[in-house]
Protein backbone atom coordinates (compact mmCIF):
# COMPACT_ATOMS: atom_id res chain seq x y z
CA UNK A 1 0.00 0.00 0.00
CA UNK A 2 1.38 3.35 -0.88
CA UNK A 3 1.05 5.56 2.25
CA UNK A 4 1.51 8.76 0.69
CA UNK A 5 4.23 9.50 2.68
CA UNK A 6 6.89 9.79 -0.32
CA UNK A 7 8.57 13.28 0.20
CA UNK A 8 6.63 14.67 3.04
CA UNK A 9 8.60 16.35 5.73
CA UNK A 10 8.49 15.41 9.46
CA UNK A 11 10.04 17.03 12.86
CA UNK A 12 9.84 14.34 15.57
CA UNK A 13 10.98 15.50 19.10
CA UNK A 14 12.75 13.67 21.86
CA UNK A 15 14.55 11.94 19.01
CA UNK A 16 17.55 10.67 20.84
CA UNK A 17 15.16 8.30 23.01
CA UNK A 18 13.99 4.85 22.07
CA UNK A 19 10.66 5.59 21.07
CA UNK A 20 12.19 8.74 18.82
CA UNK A 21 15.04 6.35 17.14
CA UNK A 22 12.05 4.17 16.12
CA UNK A 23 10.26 6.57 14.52
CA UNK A 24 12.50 8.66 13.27
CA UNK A 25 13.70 5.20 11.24
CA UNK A 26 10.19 4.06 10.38
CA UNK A 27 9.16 7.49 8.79
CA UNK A 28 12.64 7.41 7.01
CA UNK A 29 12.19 3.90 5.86
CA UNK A 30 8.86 5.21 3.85
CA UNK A 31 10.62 8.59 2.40
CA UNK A 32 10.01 11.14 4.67
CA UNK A 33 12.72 13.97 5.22
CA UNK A 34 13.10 13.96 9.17
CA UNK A 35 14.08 16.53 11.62
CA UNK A 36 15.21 15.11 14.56
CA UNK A 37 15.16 16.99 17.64
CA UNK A 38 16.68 16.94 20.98
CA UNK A 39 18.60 18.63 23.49
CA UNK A 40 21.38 16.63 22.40
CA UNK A 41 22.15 16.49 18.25
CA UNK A 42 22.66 13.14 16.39
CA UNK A 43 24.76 12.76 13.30
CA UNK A 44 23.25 13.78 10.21
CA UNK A 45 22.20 10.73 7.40
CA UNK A 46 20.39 10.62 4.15
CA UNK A 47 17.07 11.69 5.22
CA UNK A 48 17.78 12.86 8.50
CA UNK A 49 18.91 16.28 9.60
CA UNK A 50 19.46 17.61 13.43
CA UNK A 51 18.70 20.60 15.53
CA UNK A 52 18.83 21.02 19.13
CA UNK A 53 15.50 22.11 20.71
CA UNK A 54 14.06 22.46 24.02
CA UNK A 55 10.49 21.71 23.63
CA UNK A 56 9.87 24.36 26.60
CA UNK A 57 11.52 27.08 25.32
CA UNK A 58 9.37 29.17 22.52
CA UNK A 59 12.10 31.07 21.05
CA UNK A 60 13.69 27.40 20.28
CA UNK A 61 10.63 26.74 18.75
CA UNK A 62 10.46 29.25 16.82
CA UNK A 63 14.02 29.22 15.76
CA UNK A 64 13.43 25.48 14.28
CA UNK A 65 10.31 25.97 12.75
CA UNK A 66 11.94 28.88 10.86
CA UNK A 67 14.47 26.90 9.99
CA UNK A 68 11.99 24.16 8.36
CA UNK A 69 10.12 27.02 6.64
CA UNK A 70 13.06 28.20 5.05
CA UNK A 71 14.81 25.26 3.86
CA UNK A 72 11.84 23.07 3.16
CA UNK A 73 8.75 25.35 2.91
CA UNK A 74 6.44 22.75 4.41
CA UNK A 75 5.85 20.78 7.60
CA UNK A 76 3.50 17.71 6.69
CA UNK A 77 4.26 15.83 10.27
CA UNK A 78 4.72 17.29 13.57
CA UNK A 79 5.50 13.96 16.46
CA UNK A 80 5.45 15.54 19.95
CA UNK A 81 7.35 12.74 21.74
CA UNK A 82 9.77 14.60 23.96
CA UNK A 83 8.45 13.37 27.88
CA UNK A 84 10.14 12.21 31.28
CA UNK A 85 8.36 10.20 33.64
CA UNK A 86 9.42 11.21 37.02
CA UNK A 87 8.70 8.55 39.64
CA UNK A 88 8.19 9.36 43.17
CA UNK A 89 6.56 9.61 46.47
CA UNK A 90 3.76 12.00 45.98
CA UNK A 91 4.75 12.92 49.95
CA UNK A 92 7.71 13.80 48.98
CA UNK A 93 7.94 14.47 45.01
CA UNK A 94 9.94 17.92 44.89
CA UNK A 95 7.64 20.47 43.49
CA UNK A 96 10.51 21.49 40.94
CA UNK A 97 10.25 18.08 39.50
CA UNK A 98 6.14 18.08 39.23
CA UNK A 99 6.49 21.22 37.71
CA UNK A 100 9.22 20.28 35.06
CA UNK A 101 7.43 17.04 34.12
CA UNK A 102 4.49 19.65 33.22
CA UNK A 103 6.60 22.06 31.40
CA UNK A 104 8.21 19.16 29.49
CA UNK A 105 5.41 16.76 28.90
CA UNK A 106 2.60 19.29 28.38
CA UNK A 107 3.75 22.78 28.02
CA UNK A 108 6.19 20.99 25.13
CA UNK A 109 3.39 19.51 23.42
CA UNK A 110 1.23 22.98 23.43
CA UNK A 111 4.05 24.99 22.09
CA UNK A 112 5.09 22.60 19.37
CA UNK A 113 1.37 22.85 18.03
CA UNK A 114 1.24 26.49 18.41
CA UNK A 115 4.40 27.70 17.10
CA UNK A 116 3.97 24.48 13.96
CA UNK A 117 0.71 25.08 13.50
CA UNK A 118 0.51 27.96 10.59
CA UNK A 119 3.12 25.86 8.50
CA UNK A 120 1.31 22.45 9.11
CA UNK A 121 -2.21 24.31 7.75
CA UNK A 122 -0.11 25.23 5.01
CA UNK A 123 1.47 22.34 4.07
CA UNK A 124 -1.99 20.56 4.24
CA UNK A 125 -3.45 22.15 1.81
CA UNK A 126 -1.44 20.56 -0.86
CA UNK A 127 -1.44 16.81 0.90
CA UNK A 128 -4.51 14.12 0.62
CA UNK A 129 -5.85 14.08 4.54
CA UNK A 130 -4.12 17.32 5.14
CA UNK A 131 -0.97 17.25 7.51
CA UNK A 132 -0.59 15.46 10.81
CA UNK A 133 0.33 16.04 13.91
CA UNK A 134 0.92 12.80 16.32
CA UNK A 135 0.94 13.37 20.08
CA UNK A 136 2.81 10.30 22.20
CA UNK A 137 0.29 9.63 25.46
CA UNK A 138 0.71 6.92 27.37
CA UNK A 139 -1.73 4.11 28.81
CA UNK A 140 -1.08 5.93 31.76
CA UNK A 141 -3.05 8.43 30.71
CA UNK A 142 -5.81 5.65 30.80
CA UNK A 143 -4.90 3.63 33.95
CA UNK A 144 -3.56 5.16 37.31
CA UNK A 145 -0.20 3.59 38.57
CA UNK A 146 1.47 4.10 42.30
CA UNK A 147 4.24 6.34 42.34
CA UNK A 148 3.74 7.71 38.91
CA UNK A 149 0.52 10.54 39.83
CA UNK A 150 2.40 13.00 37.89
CA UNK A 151 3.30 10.93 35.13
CA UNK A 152 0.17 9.99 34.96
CA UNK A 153 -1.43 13.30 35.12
CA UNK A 154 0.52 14.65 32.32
CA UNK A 155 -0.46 12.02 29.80
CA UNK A 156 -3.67 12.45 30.33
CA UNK A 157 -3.33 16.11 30.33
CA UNK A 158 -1.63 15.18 26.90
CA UNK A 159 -4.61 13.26 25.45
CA UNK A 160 -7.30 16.01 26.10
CA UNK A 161 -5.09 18.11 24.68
CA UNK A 162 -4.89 15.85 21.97
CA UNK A 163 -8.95 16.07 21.52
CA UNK A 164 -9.35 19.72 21.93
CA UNK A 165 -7.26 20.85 19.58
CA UNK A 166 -8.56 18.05 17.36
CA UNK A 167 -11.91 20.18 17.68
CA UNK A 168 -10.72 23.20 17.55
CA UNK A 169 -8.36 23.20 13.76
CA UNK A 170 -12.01 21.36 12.47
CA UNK A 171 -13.85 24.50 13.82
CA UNK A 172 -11.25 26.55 12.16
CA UNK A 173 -11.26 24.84 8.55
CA UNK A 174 -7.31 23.49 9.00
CA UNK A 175 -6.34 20.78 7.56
CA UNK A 176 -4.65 19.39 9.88
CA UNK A 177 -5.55 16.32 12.30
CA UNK A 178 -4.25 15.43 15.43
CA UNK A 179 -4.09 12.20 17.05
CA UNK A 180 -2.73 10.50 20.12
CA UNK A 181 -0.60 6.89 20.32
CA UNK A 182 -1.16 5.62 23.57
CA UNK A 183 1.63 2.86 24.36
CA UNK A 184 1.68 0.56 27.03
CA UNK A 185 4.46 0.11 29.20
CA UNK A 186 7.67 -0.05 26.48
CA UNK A 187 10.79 -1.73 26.55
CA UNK A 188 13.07 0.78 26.75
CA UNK A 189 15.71 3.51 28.61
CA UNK A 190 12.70 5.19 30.44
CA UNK A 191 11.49 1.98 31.36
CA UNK A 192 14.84 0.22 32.88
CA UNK A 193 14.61 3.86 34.74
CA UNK A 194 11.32 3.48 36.27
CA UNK A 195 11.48 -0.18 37.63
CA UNK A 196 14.65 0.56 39.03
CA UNK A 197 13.20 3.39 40.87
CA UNK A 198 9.81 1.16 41.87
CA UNK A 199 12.99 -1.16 43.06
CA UNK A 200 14.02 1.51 45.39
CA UNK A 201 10.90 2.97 46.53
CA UNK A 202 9.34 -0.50 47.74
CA UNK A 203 12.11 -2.85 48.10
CA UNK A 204 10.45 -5.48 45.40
CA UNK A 205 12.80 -7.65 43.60
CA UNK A 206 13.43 -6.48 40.09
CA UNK A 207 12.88 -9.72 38.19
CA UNK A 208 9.06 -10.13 39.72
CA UNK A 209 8.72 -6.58 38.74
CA UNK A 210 9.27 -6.76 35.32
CA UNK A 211 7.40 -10.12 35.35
CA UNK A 212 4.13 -8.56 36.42
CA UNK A 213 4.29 -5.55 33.95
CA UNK A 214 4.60 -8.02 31.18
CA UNK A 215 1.76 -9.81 32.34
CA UNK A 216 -0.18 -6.67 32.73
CA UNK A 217 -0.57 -6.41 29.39
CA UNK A 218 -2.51 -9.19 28.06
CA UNK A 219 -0.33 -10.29 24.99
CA UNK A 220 2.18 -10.95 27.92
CA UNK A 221 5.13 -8.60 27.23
CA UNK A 222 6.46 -4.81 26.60
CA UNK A 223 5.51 -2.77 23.63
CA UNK A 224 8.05 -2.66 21.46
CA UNK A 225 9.65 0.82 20.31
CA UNK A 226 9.05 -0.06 16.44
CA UNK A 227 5.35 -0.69 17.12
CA UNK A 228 5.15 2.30 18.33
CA UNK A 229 6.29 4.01 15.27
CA UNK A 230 4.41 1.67 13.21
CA UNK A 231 1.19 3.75 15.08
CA UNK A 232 2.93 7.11 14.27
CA UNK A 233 3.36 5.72 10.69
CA UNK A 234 -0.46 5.20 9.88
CA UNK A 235 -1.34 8.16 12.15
CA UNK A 236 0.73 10.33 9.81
CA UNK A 237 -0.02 8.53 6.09
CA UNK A 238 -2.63 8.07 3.46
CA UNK A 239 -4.64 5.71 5.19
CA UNK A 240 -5.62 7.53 8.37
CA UNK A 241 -7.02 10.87 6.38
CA UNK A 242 -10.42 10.17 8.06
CA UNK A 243 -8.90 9.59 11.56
CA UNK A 244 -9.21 12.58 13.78
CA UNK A 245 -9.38 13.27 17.53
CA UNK A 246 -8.35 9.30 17.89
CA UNK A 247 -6.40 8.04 21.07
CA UNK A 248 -4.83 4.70 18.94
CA UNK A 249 -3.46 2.20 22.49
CA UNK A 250 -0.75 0.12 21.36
CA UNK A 251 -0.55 -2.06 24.34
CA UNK A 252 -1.32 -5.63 24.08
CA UNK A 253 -5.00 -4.93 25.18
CA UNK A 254 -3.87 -3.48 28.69
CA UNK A 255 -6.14 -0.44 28.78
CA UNK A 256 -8.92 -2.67 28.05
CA UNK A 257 -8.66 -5.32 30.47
């Protein structure tokens, strides 16, 4: 199936992580131009360029977006996947790092689809299903989990998001959909990150802990990073021009169950 996706041009953020490797590569693999973001830069490749953004700062925003406008003049794909997942005692969470999961998880999201938005409507104009932009949630946003409130919280703060804005661009006349990829707990960095700090905060033995997030989902194991971009794939091409407002949960049934 061709997934019109042939030439478009994507910025994906939080590139450097697992989840932004995968997608970055899937979206590459089908002939998109990428730019990777990060507050770290990659190597350039065939297909892939770099720039160093901090998804909380505007000016960096605009500074990228600028740069897209003027050596591309188009945005077709906007992937708001920069996000931490702080995980903590919500007795004794520091404020700072509530507040910075926010500004990061949320307050990233918002600016990248305000500061992208005029060259996305643009760009759509000329593109079957107009462009795309593809917000990374999490089934936390879905399901509650100890010791993760604030991740928690800003996924699902992510997600409305997600649906509002949805309704807003159709009130508008843009053509330009937004959609949300809800993964279940993936094998990755963040991951490793978390159970070692669920390791800490109750004293559970790591092996049993991984064990019963795997069987949390009921395929029985992580979510891969690549079928996670597969989601971001469809959610960008061709075949999802009808799908709008949508919350897709790649999770082995887990927010279901």
């Amino acid at each position: 199936m061709d997934l019109g996706l042939n030439g478009a041009v994507a910025l994906v953020t939080g590139a450097k992580g697992n989840i932004g490797q995968a997608v970055c590569s899937a979206l590459r693999a089908e002939g998109v131009q990428v730019i990777a973001t990060d507050m770290a830069v990659g190597a350039p490749e065939a297909g892939l360029e770099w720039h160093k953004l901090d998804v909380t700062n505007e000016q960096d925003w605009q500074r990228v977006i600028a740069a897209v406008r003027a050596k591309y003049g188009r945005l077709d794909i906007l992937v708001n996947n920069a996000g931490i997942a702080p995980t903590d005692r919500i007795d004794t969470m520091p404020l700072a790092d509530f507040r910075r999961a926010f500004d990061i998880n949320v307050a990233g999201v918002f600016l990248g689809t305000q500061v992208a938005s005029a060259l996305l409507a643009e760009s759509g104009t000329k593109r079957e299903g107009g462009s795309a932009i593809i917000n990374i949630a999490s089934g936390a946003a879905d399901k509650p989990a100890a010791f993760n409130a604030c991740y928690c919280a800003t996924k699902a703060a992510v997600s409305m998001f997600t649906r509002a804005t949805a309704l807003e661009f159709s009130t508008l006349g843009m053509p330009v959909r937004v959609n949300a990829v809800h993964p279940g707990a993936v094998a990755s960095d963040m991951m490793d990150s978390i159970v070692a700090r669920y390791v800490e905060l109750t004293g559970r033995n790591k092996d049993e802990l991984k064990a019963a997030i795997n069987t949390g989902h009921p395929m029985g194991r992580m979510v891969e990073p690549a079928e996670v971009a597969d989601a971001v794939v469809f959610l960008a091409s061709r075949a999802a021009r009808y799908t709008h407002a949508g919350a897709l949960h790649v999770d082995g049934g887990q927010a279901n169950t």
